[in-house]
Protein backbone atom coordinates (compact mmCIF):
# COMPACT_ATOMS: atom_id res chain seq x y z
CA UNK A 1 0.00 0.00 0.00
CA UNK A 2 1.50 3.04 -1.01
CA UNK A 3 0.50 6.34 1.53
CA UNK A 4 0.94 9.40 -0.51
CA UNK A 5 0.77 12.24 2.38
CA UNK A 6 1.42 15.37 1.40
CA UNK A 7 3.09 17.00 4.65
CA UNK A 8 2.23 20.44 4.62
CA UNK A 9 -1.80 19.23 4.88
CA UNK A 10 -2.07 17.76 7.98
CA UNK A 11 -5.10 19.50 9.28
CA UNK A 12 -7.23 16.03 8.84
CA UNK A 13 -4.28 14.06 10.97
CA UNK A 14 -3.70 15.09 14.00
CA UNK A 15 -0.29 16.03 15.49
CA UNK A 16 -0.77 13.76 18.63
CA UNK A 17 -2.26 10.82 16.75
CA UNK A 18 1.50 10.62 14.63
CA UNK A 19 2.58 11.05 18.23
CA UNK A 20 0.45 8.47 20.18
CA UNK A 21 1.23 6.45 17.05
CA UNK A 22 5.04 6.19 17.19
CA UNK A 23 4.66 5.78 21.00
CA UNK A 24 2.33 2.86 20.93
CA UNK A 25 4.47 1.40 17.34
CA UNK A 26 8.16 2.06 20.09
CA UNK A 27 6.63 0.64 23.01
CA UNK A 28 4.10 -2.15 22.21
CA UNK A 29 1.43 -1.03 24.09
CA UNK A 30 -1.45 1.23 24.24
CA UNK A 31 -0.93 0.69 28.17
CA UNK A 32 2.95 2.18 28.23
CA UNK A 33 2.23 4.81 25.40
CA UNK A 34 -0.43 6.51 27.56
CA UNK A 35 1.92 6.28 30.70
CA UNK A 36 4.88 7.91 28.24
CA UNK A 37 2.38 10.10 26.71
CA UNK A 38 0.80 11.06 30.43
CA UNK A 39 -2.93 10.79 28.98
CA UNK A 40 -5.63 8.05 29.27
CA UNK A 41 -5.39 4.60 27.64
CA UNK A 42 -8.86 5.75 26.05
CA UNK A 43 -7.43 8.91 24.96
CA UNK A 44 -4.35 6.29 23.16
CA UNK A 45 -7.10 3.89 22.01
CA UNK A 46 -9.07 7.21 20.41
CA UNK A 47 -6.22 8.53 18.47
CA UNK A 48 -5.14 5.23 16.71
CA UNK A 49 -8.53 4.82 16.07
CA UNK A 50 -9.23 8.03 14.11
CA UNK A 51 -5.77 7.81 12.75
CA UNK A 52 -6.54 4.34 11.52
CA UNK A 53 -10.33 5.64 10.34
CA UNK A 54 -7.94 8.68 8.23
CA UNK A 55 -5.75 6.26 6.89
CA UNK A 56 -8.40 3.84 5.92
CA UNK A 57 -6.31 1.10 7.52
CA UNK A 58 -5.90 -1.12 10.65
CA UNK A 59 -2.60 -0.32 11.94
CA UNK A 60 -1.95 -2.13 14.97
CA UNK A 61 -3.12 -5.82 15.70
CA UNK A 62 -4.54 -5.90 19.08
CA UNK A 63 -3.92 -8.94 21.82
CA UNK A 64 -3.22 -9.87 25.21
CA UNK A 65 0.44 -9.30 25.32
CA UNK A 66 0.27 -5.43 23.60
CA UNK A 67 0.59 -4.50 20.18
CA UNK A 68 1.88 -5.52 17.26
CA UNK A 69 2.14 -3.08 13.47
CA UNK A 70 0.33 -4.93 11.08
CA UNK A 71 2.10 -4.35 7.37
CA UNK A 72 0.48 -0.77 6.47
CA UNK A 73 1.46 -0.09 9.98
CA UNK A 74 4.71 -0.89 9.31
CA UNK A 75 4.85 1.24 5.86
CA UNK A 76 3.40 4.03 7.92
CA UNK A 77 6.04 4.27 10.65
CA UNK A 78 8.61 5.78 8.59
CA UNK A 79 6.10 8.19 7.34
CA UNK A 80 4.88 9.41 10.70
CA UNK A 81 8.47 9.71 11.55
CA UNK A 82 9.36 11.78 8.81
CA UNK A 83 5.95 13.81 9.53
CA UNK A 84 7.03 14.43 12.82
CA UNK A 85 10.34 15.16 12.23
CA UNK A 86 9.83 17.57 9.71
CA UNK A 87 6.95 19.82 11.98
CA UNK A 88 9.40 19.88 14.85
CA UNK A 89 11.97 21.18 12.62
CA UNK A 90 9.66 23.84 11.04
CA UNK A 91 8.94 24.76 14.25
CA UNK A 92 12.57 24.80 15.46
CA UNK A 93 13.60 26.42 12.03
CA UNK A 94 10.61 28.91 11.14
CA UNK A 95 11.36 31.30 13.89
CA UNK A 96 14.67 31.20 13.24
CA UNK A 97 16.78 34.53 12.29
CA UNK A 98 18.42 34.43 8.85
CA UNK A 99 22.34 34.15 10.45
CA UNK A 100 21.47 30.31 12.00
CA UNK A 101 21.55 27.76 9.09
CA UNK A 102 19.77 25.06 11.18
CA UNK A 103 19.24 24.50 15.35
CA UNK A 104 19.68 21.47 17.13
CA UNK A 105 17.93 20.49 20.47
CA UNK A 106 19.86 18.61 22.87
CA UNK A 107 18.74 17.05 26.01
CA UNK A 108 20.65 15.49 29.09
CA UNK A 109 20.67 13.97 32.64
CA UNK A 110 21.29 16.86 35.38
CA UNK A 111 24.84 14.99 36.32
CA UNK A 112 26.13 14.86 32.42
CA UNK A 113 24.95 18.88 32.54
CA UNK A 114 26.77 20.18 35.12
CA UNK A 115 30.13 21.56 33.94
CA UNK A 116 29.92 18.76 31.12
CA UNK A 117 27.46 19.58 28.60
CA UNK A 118 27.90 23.71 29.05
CA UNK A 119 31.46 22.98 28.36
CA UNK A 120 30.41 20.98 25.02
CA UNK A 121 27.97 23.28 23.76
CA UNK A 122 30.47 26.43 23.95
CA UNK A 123 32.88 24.10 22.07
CA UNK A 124 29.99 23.37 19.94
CA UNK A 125 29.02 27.06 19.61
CA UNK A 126 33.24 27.57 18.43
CA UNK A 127 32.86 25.77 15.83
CA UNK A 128 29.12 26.00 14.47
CA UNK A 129 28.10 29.67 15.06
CA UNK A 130 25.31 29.29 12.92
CA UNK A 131 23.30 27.04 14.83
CA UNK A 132 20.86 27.41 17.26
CA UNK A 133 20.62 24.92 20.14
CA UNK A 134 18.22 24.34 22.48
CA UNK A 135 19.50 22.65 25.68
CA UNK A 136 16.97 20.76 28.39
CA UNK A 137 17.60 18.93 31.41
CA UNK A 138 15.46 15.45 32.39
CA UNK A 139 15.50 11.75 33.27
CA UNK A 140 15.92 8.96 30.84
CA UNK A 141 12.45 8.25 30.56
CA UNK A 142 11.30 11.78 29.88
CA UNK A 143 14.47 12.22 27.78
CA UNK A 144 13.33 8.94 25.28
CA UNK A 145 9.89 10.07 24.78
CA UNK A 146 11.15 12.98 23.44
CA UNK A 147 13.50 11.12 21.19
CA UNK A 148 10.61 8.75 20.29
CA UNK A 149 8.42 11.71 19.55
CA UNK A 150 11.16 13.62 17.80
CA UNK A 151 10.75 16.71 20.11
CA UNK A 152 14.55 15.99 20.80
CA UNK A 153 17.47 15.64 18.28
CA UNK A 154 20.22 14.38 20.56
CA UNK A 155 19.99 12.77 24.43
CA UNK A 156 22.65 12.34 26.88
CA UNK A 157 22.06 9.91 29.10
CA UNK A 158 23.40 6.79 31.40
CA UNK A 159 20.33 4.48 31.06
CA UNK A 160 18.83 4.63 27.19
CA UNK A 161 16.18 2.08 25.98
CA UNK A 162 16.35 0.85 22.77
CA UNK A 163 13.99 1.61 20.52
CA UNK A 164 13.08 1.47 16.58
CA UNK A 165 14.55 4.83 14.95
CA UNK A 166 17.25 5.31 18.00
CA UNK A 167 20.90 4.82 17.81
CA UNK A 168 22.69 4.90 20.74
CA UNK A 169 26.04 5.63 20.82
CA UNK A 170 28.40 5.24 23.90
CA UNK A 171 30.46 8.27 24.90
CA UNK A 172 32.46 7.86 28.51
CA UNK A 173 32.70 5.87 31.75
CA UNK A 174 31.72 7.78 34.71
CA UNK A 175 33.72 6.59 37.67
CA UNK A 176 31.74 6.47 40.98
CA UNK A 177 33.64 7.35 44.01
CA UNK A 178 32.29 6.88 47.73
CA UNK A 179 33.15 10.22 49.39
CA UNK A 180 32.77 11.51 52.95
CA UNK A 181 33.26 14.59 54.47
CA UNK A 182 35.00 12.70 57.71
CA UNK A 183 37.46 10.24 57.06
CA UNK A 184 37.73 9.56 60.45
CA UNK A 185 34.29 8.24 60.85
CA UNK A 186 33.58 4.59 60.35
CA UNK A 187 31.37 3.85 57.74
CA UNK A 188 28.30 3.45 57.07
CA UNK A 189 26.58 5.56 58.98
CA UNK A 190 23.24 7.49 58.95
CA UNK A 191 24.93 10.61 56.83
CA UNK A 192 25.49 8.07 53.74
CA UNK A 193 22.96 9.38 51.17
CA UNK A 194 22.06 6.61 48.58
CA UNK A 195 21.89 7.95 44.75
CA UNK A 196 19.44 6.15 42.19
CA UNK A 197 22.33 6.07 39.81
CA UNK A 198 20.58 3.32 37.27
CA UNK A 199 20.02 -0.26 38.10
CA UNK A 200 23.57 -1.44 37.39
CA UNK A 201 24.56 0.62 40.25
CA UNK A 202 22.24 -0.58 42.87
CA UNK A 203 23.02 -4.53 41.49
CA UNK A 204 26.58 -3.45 41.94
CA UNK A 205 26.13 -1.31 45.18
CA UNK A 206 23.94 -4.82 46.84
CA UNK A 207 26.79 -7.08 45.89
CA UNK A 208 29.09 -4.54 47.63
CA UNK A 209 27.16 -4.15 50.86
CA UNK A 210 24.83 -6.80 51.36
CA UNK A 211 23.93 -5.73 54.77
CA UNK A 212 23.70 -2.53 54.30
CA UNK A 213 20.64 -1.32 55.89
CA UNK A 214 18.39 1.07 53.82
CA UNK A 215 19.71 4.43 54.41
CA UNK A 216 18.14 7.57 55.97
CA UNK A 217 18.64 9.51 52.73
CA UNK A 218 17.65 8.42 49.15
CA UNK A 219 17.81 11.01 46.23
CA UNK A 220 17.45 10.20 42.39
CA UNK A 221 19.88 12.43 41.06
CA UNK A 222 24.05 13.29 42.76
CA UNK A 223 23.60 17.07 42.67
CA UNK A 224 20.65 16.37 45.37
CA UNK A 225 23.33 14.59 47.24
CA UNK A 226 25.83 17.32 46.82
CA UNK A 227 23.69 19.90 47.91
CA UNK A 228 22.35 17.92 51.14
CA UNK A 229 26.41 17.17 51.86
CA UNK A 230 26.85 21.09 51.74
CA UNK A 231 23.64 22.02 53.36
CA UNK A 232 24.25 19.71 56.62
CA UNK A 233 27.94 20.30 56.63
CA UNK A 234 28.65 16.13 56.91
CA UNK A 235 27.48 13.30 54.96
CA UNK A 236 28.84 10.60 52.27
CA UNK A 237 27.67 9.37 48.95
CA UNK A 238 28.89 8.10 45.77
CA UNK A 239 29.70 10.55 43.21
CA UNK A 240 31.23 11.01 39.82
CA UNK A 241 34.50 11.93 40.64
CA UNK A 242 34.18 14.10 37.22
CA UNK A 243 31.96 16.49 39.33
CA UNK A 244 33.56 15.64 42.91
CA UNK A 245 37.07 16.51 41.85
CA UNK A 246 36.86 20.12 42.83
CA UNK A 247 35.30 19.51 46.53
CA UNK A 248 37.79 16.77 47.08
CA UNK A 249 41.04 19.47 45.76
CA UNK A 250 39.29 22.22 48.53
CA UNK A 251 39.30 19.49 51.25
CA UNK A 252 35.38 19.15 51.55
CA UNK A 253 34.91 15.63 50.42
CA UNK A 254 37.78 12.35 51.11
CA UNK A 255 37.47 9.16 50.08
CA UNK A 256 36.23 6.28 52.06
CA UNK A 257 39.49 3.83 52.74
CA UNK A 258 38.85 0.58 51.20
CA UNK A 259 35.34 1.42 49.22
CA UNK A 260 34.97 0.01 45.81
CA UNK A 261 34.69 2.43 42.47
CA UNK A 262 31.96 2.11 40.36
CA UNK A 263 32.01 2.76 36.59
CA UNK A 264 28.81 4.53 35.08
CA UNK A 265 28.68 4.55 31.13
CA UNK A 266 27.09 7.69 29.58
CA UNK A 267 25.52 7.59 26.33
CA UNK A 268 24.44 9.30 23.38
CA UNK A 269 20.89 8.50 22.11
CA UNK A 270 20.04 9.91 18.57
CA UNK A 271 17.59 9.44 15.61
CA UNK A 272 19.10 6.91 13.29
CA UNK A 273 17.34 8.30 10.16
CA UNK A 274 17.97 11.96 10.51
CA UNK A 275 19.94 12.86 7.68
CA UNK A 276 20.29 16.72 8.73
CA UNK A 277 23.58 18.12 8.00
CA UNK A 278 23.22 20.21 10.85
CA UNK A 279 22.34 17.53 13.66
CA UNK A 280 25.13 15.17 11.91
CA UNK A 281 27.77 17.83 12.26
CA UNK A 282 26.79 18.06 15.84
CA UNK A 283 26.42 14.62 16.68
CA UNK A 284 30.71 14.43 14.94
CA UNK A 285 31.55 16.82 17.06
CA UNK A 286 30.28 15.25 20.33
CA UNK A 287 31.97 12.64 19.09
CA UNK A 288 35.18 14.49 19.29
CA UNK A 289 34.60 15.85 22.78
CA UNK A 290 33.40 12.26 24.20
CA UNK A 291 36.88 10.85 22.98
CA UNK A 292 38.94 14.20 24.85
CA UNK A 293 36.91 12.60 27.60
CA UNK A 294 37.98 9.51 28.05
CA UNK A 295 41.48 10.51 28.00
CA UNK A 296 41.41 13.27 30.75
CA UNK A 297 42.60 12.19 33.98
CA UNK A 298 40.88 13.43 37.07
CA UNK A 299 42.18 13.22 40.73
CA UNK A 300 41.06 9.84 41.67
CA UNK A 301 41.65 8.68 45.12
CA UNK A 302 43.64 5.17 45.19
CA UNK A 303 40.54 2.58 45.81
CA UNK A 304 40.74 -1.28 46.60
CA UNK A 305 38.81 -2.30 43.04
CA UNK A 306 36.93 -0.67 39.96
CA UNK A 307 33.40 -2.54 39.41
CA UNK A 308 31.19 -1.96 36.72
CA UNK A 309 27.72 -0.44 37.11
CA UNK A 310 25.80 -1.75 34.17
């Protein structure tokens, strides 16, 4: 079946049906698409259904275990992509002043944003001065739907899920350091401050400490940790010694004698069928700057062992 859509006339298709489409067509489920897409499984059910009416096709075969792209389902999905990917660039591009030859959103965890991605985009900016770049900060899972909905060109990340239409790319280790600000206490104690690093980490963090009761403080993200460290004047937590490295040259933080190291991969998650000269130029350069990154050497404290968090 051959769809002949002409995408500048997409008053008669809805916007969020190509939406709840490549969500449901990514995911497998009308279920998980409405819990990515924060509406109603009715609303999910709804849109396919007056895509599909639109269309004059069934694209999705329902069942118990999800669902499945039939075959003009299938021949749709790089059509809605392209759809999609094309409005979000209009939008991007339209308001655009006439010295930028393109933008570029990018999007990344809070921990691969602090000092990390600023310092890439004004290397970025160096060499590309006629781009325009939108930067955002969010968690993997907010950070993929926009991926999957093409609302985002480029994700950094530590925990991507794969999905049709997303390449992911790795870029650096992280290496997780335990850090105290008092040596001389023994440890644990109730100022250790757990991070929800990704599941690798806690696997690798339960193998480490088996008995390690649950501790007083949980956060989901190290710059929480940081700040609580700072804010009470004592505590401990693993961090990235990328970010730790200037608190532990003023004497704020110290390692914790005998503690294991943790490494943390970061990623890059992109569309695999963008073809824009723009995002691939950006996407080389990061690149570049992710292989500058694994060779830097930061202060690391001598540790017992290096375990890997995925």
């Amino acid at each position: 079946m051959d769809f002949n859509i002409d995408k500048c006339n997409i008053k008669l298709m809805d916007i969020d049906q190509i939406r709840t489409f490549l969500s449901v067509a990514a995911n497998g489920s009308f279920l998980e698409a409405a819990n990515r897409l924060y509406v109603t499984q009715s609303t999910v059910s709804t849109r396919i259904q007056r895509l599909e009416a639109y269309l004059g096709v069934t694209l999705f075969v329902r069942n118990r275990s999800g669902a499945s792209l039939t075959l003009p389902g299938r021949r749709f999905l790089p059509h809605a992509k392209s759809l999609l990917l094309t409005l979000e660039q209009a939008r991007h591009d339209i308001g655009l002043p006439s010295r930028f030859r393109g933008s570029v959103s990018i999007g990344a965890r809070i921990a691969l944003c602090e000092t990390l991605l600023p310092e890439w985009i004004s290397e970025i900016r160096q060499a590309m001065p006629d781009i325009s770049i939108r930067s955002d900060i969010g968690f993997e899972e907010d950070l993929m739907r926009s991926l999957v909905a093409g609302a985002l060109d480029i994700g950094l990340m530590y925990t991507p899920q794969h999905s049709p239409g997303l390449q992911i790319e790795p870029l650096f280790d992280e290496t997780l350091v335990l850090l105290t600000t008092d040596p001389s206490q023994p440890w644990p104690n109730d100022d250790y401050i757990y991070v929800d690093w990704a599941p690798g980490f806690y696997a690798q963090h339960s193998n480490s400490y088996p008995n390690l009761e649950r501790p007083a403080q949980v956060v989901n993200i190290g710059w929480m940790a940081v700040q609580l460290i700072l804010a009470q004047g004592r505590g401990s937590s693993f961090l990235p010694v990328r970010l730790a490295e200037p608190l532990l040259q003023a004497g704020k933080l110290f390692p914790v004698a005998g503690s294991p190291q943790f490494k943390l991969p970061a990623y890059m998650v992109s569309q695999r069928d963008n073809d824009s000269a723009v995002l691939q130029q950006v996407l080389a350069q990061i690149r570049t700057l992710a292989a500058l990154e694994r060779q830097k050497v930061y202060a690391l404290p001598a540790q017992s062992k290096v375990a890997d968090a995925t």
